[in-house]
PDB file of N, CA and C in Angstrom:
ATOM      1  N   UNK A   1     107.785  29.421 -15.277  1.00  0.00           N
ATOM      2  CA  UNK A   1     108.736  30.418 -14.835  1.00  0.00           C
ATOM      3  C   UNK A   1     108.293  31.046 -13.514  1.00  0.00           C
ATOM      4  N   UNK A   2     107.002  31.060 -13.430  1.00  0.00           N
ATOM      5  CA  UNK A   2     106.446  31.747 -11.886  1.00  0.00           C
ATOM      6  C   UNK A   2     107.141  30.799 -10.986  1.00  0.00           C
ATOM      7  N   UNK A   3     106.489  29.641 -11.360  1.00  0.00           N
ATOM      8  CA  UNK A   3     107.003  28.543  -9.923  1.00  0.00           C
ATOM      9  C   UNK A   3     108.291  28.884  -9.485  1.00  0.00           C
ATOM     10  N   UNK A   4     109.423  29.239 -10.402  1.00  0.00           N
ATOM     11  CA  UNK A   4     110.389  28.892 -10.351  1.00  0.00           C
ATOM     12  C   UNK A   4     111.188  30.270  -9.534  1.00  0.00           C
ATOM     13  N   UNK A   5     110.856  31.627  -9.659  1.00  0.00           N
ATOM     14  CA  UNK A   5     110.962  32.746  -9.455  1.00  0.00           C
ATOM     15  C   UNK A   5     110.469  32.408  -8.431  1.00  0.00           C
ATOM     16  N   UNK A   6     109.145  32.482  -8.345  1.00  0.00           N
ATOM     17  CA  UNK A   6     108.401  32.584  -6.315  1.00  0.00           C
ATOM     18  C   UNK A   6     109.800  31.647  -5.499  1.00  0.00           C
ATOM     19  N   UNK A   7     109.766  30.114  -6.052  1.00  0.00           N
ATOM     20  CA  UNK A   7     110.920  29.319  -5.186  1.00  0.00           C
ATOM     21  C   UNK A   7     112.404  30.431  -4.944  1.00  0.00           C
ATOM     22  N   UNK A   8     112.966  30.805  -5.844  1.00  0.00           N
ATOM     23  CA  UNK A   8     113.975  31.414  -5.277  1.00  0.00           C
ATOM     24  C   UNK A   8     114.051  32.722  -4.741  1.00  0.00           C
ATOM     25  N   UNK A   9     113.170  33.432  -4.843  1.00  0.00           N
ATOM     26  CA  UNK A   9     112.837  35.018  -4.157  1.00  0.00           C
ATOM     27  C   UNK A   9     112.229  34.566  -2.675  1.00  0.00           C
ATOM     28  N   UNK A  10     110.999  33.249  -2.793  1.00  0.00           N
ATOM     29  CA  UNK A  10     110.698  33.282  -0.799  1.00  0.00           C
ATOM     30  C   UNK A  10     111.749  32.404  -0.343  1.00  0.00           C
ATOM     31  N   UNK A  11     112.315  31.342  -0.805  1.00  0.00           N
ATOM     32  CA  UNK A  11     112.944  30.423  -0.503  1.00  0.00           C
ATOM     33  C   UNK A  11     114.279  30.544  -0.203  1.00  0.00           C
ATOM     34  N   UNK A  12     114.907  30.933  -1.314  1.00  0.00           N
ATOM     35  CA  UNK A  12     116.433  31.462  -1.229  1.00  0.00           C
ATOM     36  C   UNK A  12     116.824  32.858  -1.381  1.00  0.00           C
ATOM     37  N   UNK A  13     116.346  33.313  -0.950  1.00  0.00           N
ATOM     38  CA  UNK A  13     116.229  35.117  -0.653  1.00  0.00           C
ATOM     39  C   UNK A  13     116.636  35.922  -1.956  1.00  0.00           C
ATOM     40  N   UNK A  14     116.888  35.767  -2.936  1.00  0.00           N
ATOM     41  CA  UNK A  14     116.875  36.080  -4.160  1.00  0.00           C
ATOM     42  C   UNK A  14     115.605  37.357  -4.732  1.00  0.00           C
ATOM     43  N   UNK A  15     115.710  38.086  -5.107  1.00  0.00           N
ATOM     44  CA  UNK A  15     115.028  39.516  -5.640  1.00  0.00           C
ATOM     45  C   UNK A  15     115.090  39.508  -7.169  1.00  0.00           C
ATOM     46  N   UNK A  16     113.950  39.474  -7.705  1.00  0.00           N
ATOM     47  CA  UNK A  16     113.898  39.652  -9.199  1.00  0.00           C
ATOM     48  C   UNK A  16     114.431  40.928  -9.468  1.00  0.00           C
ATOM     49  N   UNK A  17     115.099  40.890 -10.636  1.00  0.00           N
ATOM     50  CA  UNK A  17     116.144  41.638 -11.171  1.00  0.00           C
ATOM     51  C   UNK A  17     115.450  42.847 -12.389  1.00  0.00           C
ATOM     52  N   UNK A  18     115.452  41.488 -12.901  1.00  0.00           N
ATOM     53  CA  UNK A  18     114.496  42.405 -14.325  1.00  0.00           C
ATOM     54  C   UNK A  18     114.605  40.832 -15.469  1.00  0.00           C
ATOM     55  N   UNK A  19     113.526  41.002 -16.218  1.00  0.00           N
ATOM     56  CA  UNK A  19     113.429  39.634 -17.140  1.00  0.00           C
ATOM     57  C   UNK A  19     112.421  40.385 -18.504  1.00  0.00           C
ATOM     58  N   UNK A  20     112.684  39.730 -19.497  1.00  0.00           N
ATOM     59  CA  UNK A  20     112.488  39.889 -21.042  1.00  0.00           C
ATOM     60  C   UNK A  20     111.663  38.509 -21.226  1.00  0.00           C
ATOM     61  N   UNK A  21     111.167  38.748 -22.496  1.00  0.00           N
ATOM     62  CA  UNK A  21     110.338  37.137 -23.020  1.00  0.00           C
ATOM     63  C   UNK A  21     110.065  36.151 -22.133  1.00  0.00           C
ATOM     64  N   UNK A  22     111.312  35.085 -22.220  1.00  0.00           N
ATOM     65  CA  UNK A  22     111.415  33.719 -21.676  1.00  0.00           C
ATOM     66  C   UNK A  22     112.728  33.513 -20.447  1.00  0.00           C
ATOM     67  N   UNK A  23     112.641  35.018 -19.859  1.00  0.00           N
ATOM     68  CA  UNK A  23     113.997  34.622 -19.494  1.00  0.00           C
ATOM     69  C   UNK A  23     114.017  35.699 -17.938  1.00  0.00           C
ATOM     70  N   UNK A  24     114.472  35.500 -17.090  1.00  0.00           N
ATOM     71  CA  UNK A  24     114.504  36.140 -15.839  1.00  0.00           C
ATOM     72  C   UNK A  24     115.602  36.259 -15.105  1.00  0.00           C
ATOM     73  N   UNK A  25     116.060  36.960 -14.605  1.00  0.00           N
ATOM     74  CA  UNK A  25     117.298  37.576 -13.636  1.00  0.00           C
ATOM     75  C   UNK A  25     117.381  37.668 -12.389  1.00  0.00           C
ATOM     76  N   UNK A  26     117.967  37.115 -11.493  1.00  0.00           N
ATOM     77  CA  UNK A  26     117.276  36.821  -9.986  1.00  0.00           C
ATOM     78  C   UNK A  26     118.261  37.135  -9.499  1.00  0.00           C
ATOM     79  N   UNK A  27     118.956  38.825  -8.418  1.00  0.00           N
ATOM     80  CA  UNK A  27     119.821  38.582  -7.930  1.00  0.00           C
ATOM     81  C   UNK A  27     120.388  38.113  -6.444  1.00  0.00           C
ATOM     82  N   UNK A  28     121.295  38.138  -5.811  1.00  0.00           N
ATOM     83  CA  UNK A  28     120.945  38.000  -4.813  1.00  0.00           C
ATOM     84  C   UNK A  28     122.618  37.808  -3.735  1.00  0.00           C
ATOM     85  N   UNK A  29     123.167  38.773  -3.424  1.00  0.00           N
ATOM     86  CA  UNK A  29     124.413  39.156  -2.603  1.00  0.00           C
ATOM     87  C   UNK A  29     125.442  39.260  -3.727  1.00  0.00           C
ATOM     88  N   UNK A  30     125.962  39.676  -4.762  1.00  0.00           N
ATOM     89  CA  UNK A  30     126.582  39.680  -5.640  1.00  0.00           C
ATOM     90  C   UNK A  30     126.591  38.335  -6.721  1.00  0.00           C
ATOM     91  N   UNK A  31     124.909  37.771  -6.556  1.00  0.00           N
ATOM     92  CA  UNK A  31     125.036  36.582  -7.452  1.00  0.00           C
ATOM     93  C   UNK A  31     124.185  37.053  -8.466  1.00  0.00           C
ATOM     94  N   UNK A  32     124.287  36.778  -9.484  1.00  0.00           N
ATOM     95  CA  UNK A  32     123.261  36.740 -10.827  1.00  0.00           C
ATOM     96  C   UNK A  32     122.738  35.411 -10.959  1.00  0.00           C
ATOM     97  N   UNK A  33     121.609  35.173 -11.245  1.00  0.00           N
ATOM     98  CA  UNK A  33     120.908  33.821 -11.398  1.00  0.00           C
ATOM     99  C   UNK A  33     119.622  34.107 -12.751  1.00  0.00           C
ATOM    100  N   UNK A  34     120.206  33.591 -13.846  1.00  0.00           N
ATOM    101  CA  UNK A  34     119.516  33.164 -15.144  1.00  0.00           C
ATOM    102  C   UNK A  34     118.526  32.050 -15.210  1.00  0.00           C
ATOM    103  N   UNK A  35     117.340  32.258 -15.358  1.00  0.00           N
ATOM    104  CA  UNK A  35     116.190  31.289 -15.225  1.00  0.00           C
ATOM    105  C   UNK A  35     115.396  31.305 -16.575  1.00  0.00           C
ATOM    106  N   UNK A  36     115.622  30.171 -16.831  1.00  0.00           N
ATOM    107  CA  UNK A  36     114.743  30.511 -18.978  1.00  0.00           C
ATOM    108  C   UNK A  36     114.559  29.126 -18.695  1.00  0.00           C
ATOM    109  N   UNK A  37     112.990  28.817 -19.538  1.00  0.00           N
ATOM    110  CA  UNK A  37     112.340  27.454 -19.619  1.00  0.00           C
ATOM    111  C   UNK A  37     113.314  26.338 -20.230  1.00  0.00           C
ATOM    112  N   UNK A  38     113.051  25.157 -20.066  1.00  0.00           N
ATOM    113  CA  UNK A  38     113.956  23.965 -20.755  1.00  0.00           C
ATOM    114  C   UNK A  38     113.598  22.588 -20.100  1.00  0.00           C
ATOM    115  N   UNK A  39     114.239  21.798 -20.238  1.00  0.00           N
ATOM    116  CA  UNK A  39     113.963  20.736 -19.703  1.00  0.00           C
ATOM    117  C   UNK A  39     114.993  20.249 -18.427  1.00  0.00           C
ATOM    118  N   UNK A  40     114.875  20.168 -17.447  1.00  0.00           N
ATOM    119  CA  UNK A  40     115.882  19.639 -16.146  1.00  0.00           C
ATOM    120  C   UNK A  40     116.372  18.129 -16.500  1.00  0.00           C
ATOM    121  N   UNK A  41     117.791  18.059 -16.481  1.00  0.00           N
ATOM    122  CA  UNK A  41     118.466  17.007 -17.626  1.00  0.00           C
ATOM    123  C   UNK A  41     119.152  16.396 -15.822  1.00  0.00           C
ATOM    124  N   UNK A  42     118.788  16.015 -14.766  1.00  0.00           N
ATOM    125  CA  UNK A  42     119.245  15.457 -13.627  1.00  0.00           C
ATOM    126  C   UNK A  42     120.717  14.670 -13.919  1.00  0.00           C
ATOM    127  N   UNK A  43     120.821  13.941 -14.883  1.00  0.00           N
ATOM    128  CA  UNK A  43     122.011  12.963 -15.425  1.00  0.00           C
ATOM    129  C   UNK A  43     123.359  13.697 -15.555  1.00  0.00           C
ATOM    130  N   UNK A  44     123.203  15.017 -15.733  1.00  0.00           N
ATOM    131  CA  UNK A  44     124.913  15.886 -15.931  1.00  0.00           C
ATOM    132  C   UNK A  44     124.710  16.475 -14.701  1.00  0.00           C
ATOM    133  N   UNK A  45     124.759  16.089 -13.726  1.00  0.00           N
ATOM    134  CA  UNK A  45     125.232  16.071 -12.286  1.00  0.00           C
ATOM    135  C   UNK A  45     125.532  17.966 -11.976  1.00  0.00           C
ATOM    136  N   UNK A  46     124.689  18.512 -12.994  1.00  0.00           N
ATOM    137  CA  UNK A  46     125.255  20.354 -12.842  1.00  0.00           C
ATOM    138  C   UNK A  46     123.901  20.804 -11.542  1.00  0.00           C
ATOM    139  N   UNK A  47     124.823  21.057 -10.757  1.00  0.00           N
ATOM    140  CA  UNK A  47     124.135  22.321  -9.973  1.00  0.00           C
ATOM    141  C   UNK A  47     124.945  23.553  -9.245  1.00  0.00           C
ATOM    142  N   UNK A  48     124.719  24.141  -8.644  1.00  0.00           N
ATOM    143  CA  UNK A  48     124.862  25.236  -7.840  1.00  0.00           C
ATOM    144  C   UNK A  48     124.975  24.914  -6.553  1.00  0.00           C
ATOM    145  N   UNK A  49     125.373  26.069  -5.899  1.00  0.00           N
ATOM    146  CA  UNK A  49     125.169  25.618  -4.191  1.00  0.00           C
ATOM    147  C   UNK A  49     125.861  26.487  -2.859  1.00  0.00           C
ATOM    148  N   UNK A  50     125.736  26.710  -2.093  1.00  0.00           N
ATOM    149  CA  UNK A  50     125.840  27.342  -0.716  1.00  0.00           C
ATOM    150  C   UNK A  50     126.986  26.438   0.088  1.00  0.00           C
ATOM    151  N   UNK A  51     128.249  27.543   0.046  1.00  0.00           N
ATOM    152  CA  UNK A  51     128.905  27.447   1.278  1.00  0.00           C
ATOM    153  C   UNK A  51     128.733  27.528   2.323  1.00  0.00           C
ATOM    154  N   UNK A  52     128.472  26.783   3.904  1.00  0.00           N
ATOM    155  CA  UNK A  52     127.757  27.131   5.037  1.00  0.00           C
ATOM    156  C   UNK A  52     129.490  27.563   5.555  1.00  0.00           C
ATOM    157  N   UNK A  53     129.438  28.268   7.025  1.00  0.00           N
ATOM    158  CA  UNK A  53     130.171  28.402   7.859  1.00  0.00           C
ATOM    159  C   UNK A  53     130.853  27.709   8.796  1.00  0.00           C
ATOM    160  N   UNK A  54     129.382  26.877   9.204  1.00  0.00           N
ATOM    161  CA  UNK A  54     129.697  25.494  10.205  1.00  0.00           C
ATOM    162  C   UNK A  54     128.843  24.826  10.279  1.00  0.00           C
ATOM    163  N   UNK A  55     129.105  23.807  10.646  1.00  0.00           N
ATOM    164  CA  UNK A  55     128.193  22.155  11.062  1.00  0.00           C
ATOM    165  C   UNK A  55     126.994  22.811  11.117  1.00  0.00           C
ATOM    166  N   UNK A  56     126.682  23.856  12.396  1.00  0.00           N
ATOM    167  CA  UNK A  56     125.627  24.359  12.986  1.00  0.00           C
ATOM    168  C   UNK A  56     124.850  25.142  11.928  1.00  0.00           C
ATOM    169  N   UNK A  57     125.115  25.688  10.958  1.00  0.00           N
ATOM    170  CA  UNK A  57     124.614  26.346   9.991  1.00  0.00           C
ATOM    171  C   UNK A  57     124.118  25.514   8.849  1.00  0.00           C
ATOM    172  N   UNK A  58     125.006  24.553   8.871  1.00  0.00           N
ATOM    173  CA  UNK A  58     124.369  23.287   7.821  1.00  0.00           C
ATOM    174  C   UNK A  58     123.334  22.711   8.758  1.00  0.00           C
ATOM    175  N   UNK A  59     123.106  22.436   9.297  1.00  0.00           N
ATOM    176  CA  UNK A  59     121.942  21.867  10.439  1.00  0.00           C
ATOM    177  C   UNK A  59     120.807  22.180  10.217  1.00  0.00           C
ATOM    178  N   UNK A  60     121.159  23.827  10.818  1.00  0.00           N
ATOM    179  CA  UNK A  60     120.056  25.067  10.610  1.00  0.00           C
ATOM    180  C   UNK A  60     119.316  24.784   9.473  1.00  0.00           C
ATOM    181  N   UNK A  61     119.838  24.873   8.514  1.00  0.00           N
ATOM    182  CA  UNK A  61     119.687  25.412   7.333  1.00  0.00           C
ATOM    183  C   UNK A  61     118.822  24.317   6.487  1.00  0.00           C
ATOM    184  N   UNK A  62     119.404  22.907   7.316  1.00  0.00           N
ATOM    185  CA  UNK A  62     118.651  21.485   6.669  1.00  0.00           C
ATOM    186  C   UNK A  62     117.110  21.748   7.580  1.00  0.00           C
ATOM    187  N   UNK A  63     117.003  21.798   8.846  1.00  0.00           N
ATOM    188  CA  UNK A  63     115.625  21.908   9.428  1.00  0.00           C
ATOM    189  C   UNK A  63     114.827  22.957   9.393  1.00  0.00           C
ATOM    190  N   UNK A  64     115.245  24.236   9.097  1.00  0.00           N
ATOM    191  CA  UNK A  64     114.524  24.716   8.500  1.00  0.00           C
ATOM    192  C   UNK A  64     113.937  24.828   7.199  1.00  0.00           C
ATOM    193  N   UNK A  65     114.437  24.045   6.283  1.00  0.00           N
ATOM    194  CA  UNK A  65     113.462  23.860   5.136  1.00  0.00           C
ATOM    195  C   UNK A  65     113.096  22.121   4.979  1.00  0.00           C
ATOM    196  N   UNK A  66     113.516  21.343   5.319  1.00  0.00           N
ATOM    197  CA  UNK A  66     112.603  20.219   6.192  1.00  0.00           C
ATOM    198  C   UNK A  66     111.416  20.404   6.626  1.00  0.00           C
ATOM    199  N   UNK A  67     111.382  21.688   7.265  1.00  0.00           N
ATOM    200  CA  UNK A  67     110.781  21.962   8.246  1.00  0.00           C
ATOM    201  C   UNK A  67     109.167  22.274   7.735  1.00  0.00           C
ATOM    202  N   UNK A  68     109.926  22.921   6.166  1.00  0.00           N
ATOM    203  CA  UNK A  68     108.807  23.907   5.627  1.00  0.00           C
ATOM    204  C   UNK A  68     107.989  23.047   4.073  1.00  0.00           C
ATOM    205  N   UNK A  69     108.462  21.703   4.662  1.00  0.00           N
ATOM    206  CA  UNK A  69     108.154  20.606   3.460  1.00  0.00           C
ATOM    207  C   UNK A  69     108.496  20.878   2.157  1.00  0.00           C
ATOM    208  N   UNK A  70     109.641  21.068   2.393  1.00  0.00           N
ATOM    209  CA  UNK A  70     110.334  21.217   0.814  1.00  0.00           C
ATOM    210  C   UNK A  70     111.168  20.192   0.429  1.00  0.00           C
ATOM    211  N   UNK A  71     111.507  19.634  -0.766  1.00  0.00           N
ATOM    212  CA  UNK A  71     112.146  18.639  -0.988  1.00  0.00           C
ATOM    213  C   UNK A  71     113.154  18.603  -0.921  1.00  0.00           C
ATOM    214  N   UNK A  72     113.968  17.867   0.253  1.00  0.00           N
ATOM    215  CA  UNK A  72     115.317  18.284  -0.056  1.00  0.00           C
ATOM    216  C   UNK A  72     115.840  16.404   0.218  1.00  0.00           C
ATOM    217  N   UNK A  73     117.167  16.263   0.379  1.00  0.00           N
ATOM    218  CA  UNK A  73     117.880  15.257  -0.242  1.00  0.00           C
ATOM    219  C   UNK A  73     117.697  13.999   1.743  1.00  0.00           C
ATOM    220  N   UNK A  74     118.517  13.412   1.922  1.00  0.00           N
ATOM    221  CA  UNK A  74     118.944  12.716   2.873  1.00  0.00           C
ATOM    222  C   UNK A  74     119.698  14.176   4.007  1.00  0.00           C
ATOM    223  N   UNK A  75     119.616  14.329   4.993  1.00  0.00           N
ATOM    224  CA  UNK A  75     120.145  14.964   5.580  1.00  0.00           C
ATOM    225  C   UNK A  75     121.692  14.871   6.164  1.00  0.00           C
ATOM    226  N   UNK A  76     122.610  15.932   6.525  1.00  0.00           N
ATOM    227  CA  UNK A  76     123.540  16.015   6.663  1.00  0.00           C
ATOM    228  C   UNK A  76     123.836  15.159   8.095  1.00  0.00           C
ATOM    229  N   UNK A  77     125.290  14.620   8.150  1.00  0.00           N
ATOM    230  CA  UNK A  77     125.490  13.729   9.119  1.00  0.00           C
ATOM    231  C   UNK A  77     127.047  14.996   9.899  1.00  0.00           C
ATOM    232  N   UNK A  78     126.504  14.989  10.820  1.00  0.00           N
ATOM    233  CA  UNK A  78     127.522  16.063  11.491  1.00  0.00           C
ATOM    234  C   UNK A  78     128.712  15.183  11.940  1.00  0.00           C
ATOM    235  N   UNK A  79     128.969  13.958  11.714  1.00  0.00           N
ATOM    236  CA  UNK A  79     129.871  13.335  11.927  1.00  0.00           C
ATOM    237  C   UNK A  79     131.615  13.426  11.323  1.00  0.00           C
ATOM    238  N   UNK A  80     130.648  14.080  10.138  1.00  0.00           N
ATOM    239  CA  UNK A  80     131.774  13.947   9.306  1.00  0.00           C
ATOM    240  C   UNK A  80     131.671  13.411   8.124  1.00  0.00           C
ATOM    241  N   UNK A  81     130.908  12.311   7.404  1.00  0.00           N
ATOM    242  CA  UNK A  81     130.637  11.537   7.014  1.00  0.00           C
ATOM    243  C   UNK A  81     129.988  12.194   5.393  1.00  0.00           C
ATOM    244  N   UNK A  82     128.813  13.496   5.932  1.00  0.00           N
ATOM    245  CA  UNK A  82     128.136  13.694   4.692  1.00  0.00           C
ATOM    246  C   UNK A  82     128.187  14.747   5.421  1.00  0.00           C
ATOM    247  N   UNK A  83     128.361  16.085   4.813  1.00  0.00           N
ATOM    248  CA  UNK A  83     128.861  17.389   4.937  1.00  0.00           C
ATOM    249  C   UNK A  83     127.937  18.289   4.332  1.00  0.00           C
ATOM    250  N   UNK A  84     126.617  17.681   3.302  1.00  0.00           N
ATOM    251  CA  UNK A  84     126.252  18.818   2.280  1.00  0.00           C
ATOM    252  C   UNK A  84     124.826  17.955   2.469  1.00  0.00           C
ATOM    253  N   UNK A  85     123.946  18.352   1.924  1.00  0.00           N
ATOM    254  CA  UNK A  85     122.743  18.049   1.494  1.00  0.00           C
ATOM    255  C   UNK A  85     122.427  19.153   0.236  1.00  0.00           C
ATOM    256  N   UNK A  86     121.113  18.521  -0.396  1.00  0.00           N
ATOM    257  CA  UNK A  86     120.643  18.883  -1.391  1.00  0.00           C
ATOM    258  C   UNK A  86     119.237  19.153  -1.416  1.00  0.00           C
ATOM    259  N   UNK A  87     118.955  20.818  -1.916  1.00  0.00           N
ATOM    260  CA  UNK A  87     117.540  21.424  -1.892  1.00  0.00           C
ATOM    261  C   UNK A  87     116.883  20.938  -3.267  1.00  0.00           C
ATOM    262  N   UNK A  88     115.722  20.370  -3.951  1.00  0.00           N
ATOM    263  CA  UNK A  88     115.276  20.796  -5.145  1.00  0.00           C
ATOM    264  C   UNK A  88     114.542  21.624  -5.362  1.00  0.00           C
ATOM    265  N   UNK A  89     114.792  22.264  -6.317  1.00  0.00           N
ATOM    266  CA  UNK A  89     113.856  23.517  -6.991  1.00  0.00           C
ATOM    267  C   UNK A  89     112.590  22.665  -7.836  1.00  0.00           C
ATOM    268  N   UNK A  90     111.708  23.610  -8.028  1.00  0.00           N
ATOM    269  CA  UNK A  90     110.493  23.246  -8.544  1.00  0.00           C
ATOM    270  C   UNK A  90     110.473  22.676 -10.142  1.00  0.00           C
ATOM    271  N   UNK A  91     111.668  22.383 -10.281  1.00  0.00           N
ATOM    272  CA  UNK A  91     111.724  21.166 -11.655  1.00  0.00           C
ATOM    273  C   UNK A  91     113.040  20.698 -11.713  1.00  0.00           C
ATOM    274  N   UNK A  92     113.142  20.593 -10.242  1.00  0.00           N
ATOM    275  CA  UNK A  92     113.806  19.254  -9.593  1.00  0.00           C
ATOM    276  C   UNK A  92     115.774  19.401 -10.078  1.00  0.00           C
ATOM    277  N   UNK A  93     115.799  20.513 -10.234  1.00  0.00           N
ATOM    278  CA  UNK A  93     117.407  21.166 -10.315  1.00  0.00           C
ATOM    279  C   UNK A  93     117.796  21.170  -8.827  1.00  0.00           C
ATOM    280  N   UNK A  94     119.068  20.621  -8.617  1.00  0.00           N
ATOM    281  CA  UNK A  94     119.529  19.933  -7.242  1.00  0.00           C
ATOM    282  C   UNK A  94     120.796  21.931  -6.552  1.00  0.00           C
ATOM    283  N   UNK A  95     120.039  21.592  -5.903  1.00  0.00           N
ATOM    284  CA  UNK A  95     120.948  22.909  -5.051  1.00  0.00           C
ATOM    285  C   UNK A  95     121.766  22.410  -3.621  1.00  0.00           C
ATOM    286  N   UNK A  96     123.059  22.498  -3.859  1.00  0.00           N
ATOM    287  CA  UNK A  96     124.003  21.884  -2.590  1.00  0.00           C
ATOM    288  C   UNK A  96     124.328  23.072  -1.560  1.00  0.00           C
ATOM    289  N   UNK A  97     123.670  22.504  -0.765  1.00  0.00           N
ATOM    290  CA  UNK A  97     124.599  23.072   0.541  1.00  0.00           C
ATOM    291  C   UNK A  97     125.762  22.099   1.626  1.00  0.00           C
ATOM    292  N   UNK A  98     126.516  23.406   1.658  1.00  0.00           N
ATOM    293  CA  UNK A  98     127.434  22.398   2.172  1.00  0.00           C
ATOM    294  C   UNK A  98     128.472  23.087   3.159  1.00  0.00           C
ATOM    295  N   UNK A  99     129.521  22.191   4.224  1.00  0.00           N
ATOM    296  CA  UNK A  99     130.117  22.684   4.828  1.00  0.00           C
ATOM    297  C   UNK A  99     131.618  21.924   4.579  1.00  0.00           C
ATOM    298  N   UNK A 100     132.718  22.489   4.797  1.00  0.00           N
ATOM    299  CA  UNK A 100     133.988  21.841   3.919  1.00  0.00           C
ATOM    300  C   UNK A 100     134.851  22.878   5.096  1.00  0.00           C
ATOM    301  N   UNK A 101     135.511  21.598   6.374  1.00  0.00           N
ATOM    302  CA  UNK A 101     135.816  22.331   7.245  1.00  0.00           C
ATOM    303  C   UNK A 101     137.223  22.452   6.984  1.00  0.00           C
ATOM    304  N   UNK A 102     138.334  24.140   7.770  1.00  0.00           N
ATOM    305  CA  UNK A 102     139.008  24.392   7.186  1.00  0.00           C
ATOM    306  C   UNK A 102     140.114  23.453   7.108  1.00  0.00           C
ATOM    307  N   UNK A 103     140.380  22.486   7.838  1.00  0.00           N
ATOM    308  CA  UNK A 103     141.708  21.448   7.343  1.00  0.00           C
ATOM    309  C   UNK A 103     141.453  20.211   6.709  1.00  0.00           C
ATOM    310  N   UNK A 104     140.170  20.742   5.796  1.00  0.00           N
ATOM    311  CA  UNK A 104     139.987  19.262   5.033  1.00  0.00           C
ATOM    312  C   UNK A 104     141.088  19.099   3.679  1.00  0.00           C
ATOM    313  N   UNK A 105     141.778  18.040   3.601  1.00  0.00           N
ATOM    314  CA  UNK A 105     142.522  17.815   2.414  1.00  0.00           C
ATOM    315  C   UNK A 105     141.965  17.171   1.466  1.00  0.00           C
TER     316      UNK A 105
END
């Protein structure tokens, strides 16, 4: 549970909340984030994830934690092509960021 708390309080700016037993509260701009031990099941395709603004913010956002040797997915193609990339957390729960520009159908 430490690993997992430190990753989203330095990493994704997230502030511990308050936590009981096995279980922790992480908030962070009107988000609540529930963190309790288990096993990371990768196969049901569930994660979370960050709306960016623009290309340039998805960019940003990929080289700076690239940057900071963290695991993250194939990088975003500003082409058009691949729009999002993916952060992992410290037991490998997939976090999307992404950009979805406004006249996409």
């Amino acid at each position: 549970m430490k690993r997992s708390i430190d990753f989203y309080t330095t990493v994704l700016g997230f502030f511990y909340d308050h936590g009981i037993r096995e279980m922790a509260w992480l908030a962070r701009e009107g988000l609540l984030l529930t963190l309790s031990p288990g096993e990371a099941d990768p196969r049901r395709g569930q994660y979370f994830g960050w709306g960016l603004a623009s290309i340039q913010e998805l960019l940003e956002h990929y080289e700076s934690l690239h940057a900071r040797h963290l695991r993250v997915s194939a990088p975003p193609e500003p082409d058009g092509s691949r729009l999002y990339f993916f952060l992992y957390d410290p037991d490998d729960y997939p976090i999307c960021f992404s950009y979805q520009p406004m006249d996409y159908q």
